[in-house]
C-alpha atoms as a PDB file:
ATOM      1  CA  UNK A   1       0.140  29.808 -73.750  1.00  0.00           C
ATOM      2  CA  UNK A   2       2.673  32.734 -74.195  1.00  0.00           C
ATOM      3  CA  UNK A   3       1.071  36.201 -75.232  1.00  0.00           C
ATOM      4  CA  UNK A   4       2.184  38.113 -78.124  1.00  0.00           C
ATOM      5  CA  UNK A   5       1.827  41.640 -77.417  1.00  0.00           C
ATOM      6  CA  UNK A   6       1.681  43.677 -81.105  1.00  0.00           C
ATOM      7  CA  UNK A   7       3.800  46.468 -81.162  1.00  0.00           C
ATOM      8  CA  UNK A   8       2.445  49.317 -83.131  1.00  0.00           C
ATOM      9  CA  UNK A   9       3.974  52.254 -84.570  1.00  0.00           C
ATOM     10  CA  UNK A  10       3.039  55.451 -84.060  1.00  0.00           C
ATOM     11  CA  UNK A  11       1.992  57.504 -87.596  1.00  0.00           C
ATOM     12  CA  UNK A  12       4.141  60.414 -87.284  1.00  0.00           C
ATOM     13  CA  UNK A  13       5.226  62.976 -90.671  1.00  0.00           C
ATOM     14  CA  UNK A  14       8.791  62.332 -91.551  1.00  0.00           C
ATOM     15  CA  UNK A  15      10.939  64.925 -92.404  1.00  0.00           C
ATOM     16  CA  UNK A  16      11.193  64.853 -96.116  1.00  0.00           C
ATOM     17  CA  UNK A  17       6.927  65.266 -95.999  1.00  0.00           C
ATOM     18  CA  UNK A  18       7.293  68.508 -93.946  1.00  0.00           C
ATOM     19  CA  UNK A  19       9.867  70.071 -96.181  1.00  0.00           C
ATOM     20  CA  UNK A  20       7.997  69.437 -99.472  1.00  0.00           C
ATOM     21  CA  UNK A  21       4.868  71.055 -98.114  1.00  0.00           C
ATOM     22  CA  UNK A  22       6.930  73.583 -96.782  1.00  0.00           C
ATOM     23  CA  UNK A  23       8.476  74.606-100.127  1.00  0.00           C
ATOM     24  CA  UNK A  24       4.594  73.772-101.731  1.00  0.00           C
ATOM     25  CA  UNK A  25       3.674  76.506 -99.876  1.00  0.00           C
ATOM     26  CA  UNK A  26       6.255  78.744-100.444  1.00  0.00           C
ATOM     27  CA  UNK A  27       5.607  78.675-104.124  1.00  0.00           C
ATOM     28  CA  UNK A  28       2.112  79.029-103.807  1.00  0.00           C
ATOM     29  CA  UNK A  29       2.712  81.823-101.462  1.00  0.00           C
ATOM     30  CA  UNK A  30       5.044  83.175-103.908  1.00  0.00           C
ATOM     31  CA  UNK A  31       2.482  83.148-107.075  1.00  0.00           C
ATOM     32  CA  UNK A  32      -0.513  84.633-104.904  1.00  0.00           C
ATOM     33  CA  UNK A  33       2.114  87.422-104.379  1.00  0.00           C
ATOM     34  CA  UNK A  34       3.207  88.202-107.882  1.00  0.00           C
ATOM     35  CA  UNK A  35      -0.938  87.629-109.104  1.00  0.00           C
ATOM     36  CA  UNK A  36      -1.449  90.436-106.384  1.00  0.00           C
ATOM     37  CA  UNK A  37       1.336  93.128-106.978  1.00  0.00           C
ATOM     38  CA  UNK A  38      -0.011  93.026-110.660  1.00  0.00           C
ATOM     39  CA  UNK A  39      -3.209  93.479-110.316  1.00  0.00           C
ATOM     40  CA  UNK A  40      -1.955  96.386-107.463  1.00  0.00           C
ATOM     41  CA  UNK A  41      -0.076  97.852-110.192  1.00  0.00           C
ATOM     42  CA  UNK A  42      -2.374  97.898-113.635  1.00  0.00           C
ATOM     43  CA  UNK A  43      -5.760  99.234-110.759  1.00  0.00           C
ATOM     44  CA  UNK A  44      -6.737 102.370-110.998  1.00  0.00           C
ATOM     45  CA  UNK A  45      -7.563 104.312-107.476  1.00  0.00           C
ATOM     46  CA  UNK A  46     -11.316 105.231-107.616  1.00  0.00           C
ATOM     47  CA  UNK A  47      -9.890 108.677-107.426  1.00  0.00           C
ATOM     48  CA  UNK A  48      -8.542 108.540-111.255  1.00  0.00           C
ATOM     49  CA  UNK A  49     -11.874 106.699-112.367  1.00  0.00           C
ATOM     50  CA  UNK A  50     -13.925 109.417-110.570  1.00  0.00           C
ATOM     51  CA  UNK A  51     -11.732 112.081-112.109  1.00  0.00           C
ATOM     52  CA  UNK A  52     -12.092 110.995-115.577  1.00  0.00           C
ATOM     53  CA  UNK A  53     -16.015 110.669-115.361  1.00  0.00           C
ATOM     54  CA  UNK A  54     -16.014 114.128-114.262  1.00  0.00           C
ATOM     55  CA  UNK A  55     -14.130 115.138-117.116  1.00  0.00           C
ATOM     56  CA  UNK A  56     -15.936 113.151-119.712  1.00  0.00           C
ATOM     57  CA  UNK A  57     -19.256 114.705-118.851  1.00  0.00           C
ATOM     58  CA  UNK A  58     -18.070 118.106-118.517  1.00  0.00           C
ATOM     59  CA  UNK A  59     -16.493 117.788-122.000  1.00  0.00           C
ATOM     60  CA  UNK A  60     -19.786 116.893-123.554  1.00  0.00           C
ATOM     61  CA  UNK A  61     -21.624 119.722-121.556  1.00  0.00           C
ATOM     62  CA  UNK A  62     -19.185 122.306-122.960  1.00  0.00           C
ATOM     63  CA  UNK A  63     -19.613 120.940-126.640  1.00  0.00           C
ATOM     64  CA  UNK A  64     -23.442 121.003-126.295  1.00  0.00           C
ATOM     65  CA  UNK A  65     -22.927 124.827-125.044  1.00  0.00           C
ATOM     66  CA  UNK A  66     -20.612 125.387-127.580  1.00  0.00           C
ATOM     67  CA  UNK A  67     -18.760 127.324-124.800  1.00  0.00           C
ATOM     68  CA  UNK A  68     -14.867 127.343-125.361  1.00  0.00           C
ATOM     69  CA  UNK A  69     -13.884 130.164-122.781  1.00  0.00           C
ATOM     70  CA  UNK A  70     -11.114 129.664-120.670  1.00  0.00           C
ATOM     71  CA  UNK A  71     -12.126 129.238-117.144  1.00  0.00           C
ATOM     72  CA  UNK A  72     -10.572 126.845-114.222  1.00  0.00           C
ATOM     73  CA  UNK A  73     -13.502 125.196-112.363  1.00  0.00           C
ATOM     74  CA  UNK A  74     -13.729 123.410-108.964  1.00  0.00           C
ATOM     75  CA  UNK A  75     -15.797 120.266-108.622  1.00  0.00           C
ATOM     76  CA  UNK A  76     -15.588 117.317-105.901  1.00  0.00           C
ATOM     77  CA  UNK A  77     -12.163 118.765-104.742  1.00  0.00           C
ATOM     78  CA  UNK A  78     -10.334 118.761-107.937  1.00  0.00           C
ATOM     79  CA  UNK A  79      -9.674 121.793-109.589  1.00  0.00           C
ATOM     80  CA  UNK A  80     -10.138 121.476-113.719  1.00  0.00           C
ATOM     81  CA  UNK A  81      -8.026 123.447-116.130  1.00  0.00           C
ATOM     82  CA  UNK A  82      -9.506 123.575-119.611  1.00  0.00           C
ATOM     83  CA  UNK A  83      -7.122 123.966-122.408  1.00  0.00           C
ATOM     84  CA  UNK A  84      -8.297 125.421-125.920  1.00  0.00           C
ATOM     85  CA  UNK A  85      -6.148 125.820-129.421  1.00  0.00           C
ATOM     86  CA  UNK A  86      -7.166 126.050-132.373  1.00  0.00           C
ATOM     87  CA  UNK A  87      -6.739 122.421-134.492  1.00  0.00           C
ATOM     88  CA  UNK A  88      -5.536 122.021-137.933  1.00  0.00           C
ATOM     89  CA  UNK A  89      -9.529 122.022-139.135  1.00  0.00           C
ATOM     90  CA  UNK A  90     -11.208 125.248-139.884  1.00  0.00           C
ATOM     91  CA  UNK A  91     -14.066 125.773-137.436  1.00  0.00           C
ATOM     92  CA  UNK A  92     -12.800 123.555-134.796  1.00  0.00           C
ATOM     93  CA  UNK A  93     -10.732 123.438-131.195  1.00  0.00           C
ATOM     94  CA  UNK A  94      -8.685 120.789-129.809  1.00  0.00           C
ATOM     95  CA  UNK A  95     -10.332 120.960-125.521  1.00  0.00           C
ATOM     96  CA  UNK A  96      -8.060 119.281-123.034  1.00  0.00           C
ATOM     97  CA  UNK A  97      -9.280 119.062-119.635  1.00  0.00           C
ATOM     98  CA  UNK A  98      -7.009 117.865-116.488  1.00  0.00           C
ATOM     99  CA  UNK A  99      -7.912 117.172-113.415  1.00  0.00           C
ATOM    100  CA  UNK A 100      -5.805 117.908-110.621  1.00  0.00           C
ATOM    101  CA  UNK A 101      -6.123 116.637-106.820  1.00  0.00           C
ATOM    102  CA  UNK A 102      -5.370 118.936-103.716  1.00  0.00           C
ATOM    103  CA  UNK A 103      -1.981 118.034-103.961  1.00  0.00           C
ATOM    104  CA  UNK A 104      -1.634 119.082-107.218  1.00  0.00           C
ATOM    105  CA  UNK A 105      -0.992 115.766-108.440  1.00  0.00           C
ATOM    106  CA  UNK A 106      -2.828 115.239-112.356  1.00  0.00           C
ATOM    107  CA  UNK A 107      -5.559 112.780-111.901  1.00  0.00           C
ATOM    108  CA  UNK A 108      -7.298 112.656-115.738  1.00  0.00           C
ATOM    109  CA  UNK A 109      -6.487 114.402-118.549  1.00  0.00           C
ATOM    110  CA  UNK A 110      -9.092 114.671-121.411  1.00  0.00           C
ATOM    111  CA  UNK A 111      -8.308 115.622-124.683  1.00  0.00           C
ATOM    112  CA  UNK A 112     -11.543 116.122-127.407  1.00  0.00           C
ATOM    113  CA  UNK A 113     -11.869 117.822-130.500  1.00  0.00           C
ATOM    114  CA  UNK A 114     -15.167 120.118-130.682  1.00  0.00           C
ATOM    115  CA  UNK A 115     -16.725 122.475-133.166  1.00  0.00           C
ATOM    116  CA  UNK A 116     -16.384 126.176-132.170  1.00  0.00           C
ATOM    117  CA  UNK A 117     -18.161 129.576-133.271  1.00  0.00           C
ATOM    118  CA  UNK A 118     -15.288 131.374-132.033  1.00  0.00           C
ATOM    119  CA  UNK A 119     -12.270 131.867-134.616  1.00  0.00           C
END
């Protein structure tokens, strides 16, 4: 009796396979990237967030003092310029506040209308 001896071939990727996952992942690659760089670009640093906070609750403290002086004030490292004219309204001021970093880059600006007991 003659044996038969089974040849078997071995599994093995061809070429065509490793270039479409290749360019799958490119793609995919590609998409993660452009998700990223636009959620990068519409953040806002915790810097700006912390900014504007600090602006928000020292524009309800000076409306609740009804205190509309000038004066530049230092909090957390930024320095805060307050802003008062006079609006179109009798018996009220437009108060902008701005934030600025060390740098003297603008970090928040905040811009409220408040009643005022000076004239």
């Amino acid at each position: 009796m003659v044996k038969v001896k089974k040849i078997s071939r071995l599994k093995a990727d061809s070429v065509l396979e490793v270039v479409i996952a290749a360019v799958l992942v490119v793609v995919i690659f590609g998409i993660a990237m452009m998700v990223y760089s636009n959620v990068l670009r519409t953040s806002r640093p915790v810097k700006q967030v912390r900014a504007a906070a600090i602006l928000k609750s020292m524009a309800i403290r000076i409306e609740q003092q009804r205190d509309t002086l000038l004066a530049d004030t230092a909090a957390e490292g930024l320095t805060i310029t307050r802003r008062v004219r006079p609006s179109g309204t009798k018996g009220t001021v437009d108060l902008q506040l701005v934030a600025t970093g060390v740098a003297g880059d603008t970090l928040a600006v905040f811009n409220k209308v408040i009643l005022s007991d000076h004239e």
